[in-house]
PDB file of N, CA and C in Angstrom:
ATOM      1  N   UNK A   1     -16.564 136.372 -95.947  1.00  0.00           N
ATOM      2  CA  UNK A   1     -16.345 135.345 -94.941  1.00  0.00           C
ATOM      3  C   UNK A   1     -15.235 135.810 -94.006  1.00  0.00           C
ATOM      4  N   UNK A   2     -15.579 135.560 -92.484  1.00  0.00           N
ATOM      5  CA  UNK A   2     -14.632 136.409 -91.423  1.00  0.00           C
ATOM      6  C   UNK A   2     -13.944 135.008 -91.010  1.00  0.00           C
ATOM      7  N   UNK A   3     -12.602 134.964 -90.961  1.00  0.00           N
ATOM      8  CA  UNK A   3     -11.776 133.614 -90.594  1.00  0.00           C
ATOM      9  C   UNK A   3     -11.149 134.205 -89.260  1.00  0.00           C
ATOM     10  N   UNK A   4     -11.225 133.458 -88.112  1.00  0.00           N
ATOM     11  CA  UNK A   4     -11.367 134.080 -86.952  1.00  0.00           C
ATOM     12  C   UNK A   4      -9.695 133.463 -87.265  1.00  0.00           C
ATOM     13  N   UNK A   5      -8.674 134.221 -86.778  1.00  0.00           N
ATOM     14  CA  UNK A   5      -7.015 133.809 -86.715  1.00  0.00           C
ATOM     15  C   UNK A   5      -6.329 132.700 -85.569  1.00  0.00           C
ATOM     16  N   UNK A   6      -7.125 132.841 -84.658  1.00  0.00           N
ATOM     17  CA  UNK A   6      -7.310 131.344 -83.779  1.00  0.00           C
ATOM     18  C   UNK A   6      -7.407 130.283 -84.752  1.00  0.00           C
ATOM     19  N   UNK A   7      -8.451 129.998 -85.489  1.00  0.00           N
ATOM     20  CA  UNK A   7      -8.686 128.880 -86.428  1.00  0.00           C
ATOM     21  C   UNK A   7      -7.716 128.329 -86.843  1.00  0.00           C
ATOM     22  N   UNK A   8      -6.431 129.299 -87.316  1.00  0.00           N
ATOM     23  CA  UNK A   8      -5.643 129.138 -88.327  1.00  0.00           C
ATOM     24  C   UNK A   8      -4.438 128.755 -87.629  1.00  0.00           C
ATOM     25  N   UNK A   9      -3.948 129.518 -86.427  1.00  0.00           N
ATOM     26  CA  UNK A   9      -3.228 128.560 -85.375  1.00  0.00           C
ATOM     27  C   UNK A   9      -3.530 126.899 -85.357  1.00  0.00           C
ATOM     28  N   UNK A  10      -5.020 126.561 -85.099  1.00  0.00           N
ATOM     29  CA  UNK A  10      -5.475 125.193 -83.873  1.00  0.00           C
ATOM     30  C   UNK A  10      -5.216 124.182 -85.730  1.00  0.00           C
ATOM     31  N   UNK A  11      -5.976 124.865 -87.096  1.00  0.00           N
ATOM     32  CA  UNK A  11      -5.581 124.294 -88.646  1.00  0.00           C
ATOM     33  C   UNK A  11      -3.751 124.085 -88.668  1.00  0.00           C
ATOM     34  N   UNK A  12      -3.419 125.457 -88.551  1.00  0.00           N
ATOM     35  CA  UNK A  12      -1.618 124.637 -88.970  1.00  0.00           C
ATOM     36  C   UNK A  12      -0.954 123.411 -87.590  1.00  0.00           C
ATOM     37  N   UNK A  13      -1.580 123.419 -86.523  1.00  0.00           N
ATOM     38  CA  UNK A  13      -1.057 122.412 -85.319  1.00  0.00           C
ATOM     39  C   UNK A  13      -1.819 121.326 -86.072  1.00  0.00           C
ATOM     40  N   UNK A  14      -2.612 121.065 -86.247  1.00  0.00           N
ATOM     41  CA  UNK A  14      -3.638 119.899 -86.588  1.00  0.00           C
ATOM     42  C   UNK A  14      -2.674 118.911 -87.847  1.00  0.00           C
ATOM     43  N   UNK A  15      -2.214 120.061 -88.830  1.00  0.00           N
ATOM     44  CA  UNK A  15      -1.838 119.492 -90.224  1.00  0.00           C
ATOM     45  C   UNK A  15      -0.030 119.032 -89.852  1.00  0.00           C
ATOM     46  N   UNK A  16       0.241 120.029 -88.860  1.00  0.00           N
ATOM     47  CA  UNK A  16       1.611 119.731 -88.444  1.00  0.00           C
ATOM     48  C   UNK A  16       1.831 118.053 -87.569  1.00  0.00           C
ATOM     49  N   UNK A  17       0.755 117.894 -86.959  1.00  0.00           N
ATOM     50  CA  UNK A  17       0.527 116.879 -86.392  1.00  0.00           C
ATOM     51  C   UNK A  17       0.539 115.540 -87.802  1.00  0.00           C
ATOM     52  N   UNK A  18      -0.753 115.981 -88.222  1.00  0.00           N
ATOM     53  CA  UNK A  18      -0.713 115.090 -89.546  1.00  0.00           C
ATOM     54  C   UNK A  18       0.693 114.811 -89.863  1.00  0.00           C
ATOM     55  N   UNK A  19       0.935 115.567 -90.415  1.00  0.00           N
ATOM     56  CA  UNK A  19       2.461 115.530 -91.459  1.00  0.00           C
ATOM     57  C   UNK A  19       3.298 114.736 -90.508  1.00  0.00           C
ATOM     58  N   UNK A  20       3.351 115.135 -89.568  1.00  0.00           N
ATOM     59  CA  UNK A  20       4.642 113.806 -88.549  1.00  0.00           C
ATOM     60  C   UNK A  20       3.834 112.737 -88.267  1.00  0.00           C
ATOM     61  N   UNK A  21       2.574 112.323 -88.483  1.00  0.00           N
ATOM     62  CA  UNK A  21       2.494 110.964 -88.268  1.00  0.00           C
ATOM     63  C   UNK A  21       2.105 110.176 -89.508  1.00  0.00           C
ATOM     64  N   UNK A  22       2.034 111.291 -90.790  1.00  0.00           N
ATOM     65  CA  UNK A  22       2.688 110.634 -92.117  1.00  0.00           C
ATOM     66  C   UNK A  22       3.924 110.077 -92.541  1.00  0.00           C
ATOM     67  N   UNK A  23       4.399 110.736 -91.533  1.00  0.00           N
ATOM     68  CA  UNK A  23       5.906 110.882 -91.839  1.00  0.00           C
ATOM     69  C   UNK A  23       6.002 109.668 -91.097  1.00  0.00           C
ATOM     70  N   UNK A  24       6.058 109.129 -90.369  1.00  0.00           N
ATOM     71  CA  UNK A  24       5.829 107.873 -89.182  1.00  0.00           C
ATOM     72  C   UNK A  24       5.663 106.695 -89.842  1.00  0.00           C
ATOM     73  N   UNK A  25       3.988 106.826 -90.829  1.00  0.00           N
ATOM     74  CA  UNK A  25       3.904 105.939 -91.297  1.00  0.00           C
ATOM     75  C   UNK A  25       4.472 105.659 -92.260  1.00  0.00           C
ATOM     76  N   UNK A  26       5.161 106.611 -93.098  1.00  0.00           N
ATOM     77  CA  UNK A  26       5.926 106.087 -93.981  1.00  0.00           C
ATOM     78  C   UNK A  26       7.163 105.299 -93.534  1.00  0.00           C
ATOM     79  N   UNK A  27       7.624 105.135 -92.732  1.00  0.00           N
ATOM     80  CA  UNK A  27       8.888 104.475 -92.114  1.00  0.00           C
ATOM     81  C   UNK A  27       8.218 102.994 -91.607  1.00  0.00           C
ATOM     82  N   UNK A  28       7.031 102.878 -90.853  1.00  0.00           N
ATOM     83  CA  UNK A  28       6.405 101.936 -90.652  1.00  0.00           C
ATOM     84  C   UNK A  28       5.021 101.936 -90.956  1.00  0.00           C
ATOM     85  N   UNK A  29       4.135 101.307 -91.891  1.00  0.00           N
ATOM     86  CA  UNK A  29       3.254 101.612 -92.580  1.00  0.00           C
ATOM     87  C   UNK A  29       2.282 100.586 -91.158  1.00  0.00           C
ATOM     88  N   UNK A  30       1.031 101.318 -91.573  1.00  0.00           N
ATOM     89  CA  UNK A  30      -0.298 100.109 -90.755  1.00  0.00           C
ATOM     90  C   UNK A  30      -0.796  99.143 -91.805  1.00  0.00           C
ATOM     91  N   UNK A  31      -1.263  97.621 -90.994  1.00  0.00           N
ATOM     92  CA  UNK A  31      -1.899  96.754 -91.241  1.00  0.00           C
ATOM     93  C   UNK A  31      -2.654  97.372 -92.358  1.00  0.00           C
ATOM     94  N   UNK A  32      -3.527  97.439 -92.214  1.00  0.00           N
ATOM     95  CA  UNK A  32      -4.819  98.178 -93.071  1.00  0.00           C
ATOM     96  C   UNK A  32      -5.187  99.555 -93.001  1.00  0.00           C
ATOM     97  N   UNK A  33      -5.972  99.794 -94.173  1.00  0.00           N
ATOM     98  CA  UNK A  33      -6.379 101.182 -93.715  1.00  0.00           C
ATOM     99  C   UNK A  33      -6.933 101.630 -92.728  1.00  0.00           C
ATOM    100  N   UNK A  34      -7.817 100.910 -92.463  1.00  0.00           N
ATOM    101  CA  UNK A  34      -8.622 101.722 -91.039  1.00  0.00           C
ATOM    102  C   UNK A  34      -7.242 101.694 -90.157  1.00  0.00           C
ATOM    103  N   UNK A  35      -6.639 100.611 -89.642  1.00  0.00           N
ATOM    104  CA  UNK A  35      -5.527 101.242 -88.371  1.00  0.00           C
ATOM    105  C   UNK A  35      -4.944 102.539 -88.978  1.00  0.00           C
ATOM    106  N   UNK A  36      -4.789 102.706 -90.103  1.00  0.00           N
ATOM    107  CA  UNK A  36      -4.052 103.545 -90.891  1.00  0.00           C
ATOM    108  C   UNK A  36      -4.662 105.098 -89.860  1.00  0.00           C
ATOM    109  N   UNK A  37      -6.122 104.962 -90.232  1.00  0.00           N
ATOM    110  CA  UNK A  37      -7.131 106.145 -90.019  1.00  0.00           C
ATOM    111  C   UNK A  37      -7.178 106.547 -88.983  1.00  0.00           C
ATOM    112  N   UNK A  38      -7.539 105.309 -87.950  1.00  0.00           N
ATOM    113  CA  UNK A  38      -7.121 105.525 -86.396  1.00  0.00           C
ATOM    114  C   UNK A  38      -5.966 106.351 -85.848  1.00  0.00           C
ATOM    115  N   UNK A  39      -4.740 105.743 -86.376  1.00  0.00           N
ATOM    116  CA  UNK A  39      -3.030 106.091 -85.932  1.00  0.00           C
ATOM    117  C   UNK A  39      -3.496 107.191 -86.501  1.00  0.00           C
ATOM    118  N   UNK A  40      -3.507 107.950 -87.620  1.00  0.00           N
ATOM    119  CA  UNK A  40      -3.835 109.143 -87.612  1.00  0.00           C
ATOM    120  C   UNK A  40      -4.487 110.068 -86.755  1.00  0.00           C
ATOM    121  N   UNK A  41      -5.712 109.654 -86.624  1.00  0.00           N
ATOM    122  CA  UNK A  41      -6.426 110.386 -85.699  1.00  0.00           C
ATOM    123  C   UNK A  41      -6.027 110.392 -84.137  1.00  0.00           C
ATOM    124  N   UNK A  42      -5.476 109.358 -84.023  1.00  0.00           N
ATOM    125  CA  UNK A  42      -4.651 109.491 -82.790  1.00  0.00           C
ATOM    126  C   UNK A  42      -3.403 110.534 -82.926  1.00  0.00           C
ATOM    127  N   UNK A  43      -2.853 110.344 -83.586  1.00  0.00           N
ATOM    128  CA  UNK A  43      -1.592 111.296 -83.829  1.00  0.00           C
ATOM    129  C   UNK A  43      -1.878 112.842 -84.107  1.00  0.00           C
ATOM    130  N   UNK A  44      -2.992 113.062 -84.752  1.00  0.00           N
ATOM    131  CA  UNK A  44      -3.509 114.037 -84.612  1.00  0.00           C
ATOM    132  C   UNK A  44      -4.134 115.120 -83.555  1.00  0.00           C
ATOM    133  N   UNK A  45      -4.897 114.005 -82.584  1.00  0.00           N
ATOM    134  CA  UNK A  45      -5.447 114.388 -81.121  1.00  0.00           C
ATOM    135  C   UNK A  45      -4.469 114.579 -80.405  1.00  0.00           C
ATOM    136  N   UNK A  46      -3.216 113.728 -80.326  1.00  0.00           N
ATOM    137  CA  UNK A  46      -1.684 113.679 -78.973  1.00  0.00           C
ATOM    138  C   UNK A  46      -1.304 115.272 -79.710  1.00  0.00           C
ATOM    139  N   UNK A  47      -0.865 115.172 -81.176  1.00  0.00           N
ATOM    140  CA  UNK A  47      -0.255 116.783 -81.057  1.00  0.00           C
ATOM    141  C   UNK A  47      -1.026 117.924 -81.143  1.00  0.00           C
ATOM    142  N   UNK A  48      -2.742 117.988 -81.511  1.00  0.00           N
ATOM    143  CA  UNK A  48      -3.390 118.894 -80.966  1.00  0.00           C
ATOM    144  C   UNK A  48      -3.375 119.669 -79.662  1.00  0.00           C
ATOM    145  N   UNK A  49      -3.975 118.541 -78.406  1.00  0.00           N
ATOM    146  CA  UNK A  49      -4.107 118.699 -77.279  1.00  0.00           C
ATOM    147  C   UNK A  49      -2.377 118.848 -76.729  1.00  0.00           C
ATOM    148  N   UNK A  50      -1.606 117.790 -76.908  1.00  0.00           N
ATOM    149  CA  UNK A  50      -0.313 118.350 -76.370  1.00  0.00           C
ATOM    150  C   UNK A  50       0.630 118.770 -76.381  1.00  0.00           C
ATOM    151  N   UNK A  51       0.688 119.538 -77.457  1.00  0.00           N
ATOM    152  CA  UNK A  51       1.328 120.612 -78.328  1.00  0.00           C
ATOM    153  C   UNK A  51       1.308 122.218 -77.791  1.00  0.00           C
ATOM    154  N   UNK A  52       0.261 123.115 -76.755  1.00  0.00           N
ATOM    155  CA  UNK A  52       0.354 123.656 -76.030  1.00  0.00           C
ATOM    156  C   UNK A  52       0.814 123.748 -74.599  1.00  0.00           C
ATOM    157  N   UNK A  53       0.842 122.358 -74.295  1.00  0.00           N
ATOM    158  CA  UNK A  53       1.181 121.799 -73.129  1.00  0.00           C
ATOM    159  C   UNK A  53       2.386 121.994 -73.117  1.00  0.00           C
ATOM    160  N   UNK A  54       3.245 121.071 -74.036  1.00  0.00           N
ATOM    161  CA  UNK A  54       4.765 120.906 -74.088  1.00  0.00           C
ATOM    162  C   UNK A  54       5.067 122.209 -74.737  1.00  0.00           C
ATOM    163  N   UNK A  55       4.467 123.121 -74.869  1.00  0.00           N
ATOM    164  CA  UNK A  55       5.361 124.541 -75.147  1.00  0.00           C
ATOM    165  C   UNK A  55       5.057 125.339 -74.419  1.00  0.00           C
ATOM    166  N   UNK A  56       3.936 125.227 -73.247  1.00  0.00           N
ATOM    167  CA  UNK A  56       3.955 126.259 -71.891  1.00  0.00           C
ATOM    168  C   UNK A  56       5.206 125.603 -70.742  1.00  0.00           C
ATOM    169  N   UNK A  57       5.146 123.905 -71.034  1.00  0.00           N
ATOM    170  CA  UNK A  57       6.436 123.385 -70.037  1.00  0.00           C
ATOM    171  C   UNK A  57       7.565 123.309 -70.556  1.00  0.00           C
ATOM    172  N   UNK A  58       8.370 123.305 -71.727  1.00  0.00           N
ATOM    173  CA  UNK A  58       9.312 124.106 -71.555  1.00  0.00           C
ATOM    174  C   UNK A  58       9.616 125.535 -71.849  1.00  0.00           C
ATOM    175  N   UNK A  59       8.815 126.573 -72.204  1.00  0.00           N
ATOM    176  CA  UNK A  59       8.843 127.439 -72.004  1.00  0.00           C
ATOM    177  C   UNK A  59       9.999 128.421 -73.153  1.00  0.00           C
ATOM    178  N   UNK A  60      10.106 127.883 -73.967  1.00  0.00           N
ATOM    179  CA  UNK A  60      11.342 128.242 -74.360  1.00  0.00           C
ATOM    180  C   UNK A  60      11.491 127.836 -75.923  1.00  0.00           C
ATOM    181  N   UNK A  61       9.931 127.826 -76.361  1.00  0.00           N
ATOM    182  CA  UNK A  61      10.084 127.701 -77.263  1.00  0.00           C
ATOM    183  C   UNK A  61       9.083 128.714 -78.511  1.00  0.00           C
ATOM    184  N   UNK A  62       9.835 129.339 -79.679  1.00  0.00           N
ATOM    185  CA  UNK A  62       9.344 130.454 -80.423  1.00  0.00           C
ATOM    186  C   UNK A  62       8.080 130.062 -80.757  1.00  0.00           C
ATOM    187  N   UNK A  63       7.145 131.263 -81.450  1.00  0.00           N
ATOM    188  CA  UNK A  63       6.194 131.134 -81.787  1.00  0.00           C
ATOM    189  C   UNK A  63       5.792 130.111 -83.256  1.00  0.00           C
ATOM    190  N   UNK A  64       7.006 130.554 -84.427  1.00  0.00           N
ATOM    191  CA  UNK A  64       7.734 130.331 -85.725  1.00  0.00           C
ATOM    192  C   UNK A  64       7.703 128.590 -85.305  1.00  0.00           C
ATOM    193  N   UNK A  65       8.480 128.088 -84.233  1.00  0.00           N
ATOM    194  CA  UNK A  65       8.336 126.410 -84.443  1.00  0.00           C
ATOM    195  C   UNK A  65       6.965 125.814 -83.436  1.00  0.00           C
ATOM    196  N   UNK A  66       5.976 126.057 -83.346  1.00  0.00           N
ATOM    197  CA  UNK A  66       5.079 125.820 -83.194  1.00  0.00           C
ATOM    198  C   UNK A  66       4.440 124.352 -83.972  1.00  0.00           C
ATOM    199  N   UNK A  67       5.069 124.787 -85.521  1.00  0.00           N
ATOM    200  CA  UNK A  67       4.000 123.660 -85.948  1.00  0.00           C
ATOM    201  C   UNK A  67       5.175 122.304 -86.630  1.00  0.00           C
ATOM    202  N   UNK A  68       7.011 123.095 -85.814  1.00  0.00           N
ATOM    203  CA  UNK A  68       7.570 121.772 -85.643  1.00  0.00           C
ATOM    204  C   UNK A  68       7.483 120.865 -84.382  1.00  0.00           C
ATOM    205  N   UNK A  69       6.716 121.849 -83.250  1.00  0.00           N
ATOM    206  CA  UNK A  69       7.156 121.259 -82.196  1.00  0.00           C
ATOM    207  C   UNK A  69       5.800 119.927 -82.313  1.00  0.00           C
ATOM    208  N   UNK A  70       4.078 120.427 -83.464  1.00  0.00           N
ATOM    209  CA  UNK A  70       3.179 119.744 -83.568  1.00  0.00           C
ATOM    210  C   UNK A  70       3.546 118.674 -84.450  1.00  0.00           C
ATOM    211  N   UNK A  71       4.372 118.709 -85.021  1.00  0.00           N
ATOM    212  CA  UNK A  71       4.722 117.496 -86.182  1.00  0.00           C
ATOM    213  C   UNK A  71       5.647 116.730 -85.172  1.00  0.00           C
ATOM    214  N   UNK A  72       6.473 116.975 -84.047  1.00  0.00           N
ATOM    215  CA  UNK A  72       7.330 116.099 -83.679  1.00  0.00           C
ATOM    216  C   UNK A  72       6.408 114.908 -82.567  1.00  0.00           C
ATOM    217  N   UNK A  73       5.385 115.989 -82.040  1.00  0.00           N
ATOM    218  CA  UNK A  73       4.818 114.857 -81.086  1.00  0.00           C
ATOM    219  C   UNK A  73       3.893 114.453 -81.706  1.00  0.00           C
ATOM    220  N   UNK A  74       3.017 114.788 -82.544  1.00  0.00           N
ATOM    221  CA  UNK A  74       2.488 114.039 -83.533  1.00  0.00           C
ATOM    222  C   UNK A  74       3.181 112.705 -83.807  1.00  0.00           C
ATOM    223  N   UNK A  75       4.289 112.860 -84.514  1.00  0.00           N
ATOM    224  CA  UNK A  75       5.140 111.688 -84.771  1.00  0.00           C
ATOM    225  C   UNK A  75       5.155 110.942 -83.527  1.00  0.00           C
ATOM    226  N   UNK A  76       5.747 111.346 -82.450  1.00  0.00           N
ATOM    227  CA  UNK A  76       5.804 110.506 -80.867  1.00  0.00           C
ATOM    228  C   UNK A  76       4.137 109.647 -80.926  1.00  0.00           C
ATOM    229  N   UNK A  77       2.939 110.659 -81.146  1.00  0.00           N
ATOM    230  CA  UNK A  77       1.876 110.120 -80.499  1.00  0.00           C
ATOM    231  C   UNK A  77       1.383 109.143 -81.277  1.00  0.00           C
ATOM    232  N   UNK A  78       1.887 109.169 -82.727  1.00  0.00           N
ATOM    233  CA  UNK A  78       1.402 107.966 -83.623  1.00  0.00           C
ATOM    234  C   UNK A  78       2.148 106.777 -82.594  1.00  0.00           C
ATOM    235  N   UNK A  79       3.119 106.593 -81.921  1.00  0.00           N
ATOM    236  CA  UNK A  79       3.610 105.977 -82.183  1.00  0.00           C
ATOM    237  C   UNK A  79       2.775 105.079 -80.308  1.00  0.00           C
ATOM    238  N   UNK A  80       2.300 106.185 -80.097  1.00  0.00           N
ATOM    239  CA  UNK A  80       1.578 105.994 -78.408  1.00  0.00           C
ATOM    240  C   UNK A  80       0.578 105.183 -78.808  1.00  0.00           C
ATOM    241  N   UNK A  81      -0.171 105.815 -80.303  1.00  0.00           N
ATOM    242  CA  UNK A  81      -1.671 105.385 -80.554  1.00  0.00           C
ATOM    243  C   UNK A  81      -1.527 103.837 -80.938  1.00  0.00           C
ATOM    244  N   UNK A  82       0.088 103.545 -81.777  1.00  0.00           N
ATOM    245  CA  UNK A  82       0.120 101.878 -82.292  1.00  0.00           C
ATOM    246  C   UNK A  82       0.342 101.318 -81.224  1.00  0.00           C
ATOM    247  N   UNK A  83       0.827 101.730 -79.742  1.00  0.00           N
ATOM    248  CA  UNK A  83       0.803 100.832 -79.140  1.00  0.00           C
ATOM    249  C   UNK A  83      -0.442 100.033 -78.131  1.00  0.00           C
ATOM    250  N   UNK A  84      -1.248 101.528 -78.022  1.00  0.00           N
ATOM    251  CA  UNK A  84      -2.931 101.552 -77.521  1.00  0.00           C
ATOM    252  C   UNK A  84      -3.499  99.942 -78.195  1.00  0.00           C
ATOM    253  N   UNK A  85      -3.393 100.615 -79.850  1.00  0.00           N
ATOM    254  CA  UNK A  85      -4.277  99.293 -80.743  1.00  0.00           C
ATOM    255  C   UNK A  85      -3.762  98.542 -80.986  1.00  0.00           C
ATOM    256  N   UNK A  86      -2.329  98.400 -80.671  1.00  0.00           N
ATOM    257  CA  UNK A  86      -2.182  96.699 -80.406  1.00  0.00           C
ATOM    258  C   UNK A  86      -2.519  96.634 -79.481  1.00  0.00           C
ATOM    259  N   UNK A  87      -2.143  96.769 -78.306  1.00  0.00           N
ATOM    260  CA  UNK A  87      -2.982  96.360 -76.888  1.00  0.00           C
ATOM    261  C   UNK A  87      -4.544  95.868 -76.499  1.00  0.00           C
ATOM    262  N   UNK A  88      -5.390  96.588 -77.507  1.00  0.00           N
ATOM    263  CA  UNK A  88      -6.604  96.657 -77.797  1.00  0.00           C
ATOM    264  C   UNK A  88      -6.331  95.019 -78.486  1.00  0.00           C
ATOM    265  N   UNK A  89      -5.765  94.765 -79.351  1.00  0.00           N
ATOM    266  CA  UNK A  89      -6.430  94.257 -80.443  1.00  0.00           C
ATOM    267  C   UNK A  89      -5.581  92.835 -79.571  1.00  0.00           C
ATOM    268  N   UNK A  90      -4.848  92.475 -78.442  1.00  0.00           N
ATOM    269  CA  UNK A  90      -4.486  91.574 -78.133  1.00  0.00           C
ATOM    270  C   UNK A  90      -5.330  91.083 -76.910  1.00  0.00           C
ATOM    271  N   UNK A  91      -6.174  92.067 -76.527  1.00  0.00           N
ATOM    272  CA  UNK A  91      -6.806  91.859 -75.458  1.00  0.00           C
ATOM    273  C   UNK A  91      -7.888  91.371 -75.449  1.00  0.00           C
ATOM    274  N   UNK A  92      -8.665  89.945 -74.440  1.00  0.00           N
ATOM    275  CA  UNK A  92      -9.096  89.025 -75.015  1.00  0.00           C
ATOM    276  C   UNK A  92     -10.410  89.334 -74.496  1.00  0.00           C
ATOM    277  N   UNK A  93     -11.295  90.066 -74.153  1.00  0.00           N
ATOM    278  CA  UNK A  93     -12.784  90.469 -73.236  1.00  0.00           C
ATOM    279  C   UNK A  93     -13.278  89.150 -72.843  1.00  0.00           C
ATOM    280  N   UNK A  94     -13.755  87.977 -73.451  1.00  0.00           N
ATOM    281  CA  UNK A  94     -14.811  87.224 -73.158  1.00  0.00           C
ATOM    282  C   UNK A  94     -13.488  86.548 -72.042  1.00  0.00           C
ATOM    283  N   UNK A  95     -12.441  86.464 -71.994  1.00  0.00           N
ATOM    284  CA  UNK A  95     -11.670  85.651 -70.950  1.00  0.00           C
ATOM    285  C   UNK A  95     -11.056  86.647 -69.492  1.00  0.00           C
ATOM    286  N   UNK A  96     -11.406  87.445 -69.918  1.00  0.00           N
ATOM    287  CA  UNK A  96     -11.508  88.710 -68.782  1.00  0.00           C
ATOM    288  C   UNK A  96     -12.855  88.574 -67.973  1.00  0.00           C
ATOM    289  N   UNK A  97     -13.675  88.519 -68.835  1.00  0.00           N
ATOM    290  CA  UNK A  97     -14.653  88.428 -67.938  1.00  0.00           C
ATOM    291  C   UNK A  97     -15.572  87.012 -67.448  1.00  0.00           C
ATOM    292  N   UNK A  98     -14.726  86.266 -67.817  1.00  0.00           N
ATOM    293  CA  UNK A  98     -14.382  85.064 -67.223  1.00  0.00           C
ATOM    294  C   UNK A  98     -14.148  84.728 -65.902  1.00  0.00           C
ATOM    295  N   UNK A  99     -12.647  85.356 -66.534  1.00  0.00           N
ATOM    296  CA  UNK A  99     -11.810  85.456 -64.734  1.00  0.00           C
ATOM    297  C   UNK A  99     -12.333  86.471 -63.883  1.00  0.00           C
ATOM    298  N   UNK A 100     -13.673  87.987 -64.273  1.00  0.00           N
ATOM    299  CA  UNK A 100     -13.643  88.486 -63.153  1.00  0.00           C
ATOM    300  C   UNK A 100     -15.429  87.677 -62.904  1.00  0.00           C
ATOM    301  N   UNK A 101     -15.917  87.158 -63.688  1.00  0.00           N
ATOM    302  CA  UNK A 101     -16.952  86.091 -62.877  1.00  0.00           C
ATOM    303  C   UNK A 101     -16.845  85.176 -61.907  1.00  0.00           C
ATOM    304  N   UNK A 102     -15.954  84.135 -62.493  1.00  0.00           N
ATOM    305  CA  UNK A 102     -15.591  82.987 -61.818  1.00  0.00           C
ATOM    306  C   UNK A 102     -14.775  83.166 -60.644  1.00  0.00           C
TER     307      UNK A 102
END
């Protein structure tokens, strides 16, 4: 079996991500599991995708903390994703589209 070494970069950002928005929830736990699953997967996607981002803009950061710089916004993005699904979960559709009928 050929493990292409890319893989193993995009695997340790992914788990680094994980781990800081474990780390998250342990300080503030979710409602239920599924939000649980969500905030994860959210926290997972923010330090996937912007985890290359924020280390081409500041520029200045080693190869070695890579998968602290994915655990820190991980942690940040859990914290983007609880505010998404509350927002979601306060927001009322049938009276939205109420007011954009009427």
């Amino acid at each position: 079996m050929d493990l292409d070494p890319s893989w193993l970069v995009h695997a340790k950002l992914a788990f680094a991500a994980m781990c800081g928005g474990v780390v998250r929830l342990l300080f503030r736990p979710a409602a239920s599991l599924v939000k649980t699953l969500w905030l994860l997967f959210g926290c997972i996607t923010c330090g996937f995708y912007a985890t290359p981002v924020v280390i081409k803009w500041f520029g200045v950061v080693d190869p070695e903390y890579v998968g602290a710089m994915g655990a820190l916004i991980g942690f940040i993005g859990l914290s983007f994703a609880e505010g998404a699904l509350r927002a979601a979960d306060k927001f009322d559709v049938a009276a939205w589209l109420e007011r954009k009928a009427g």
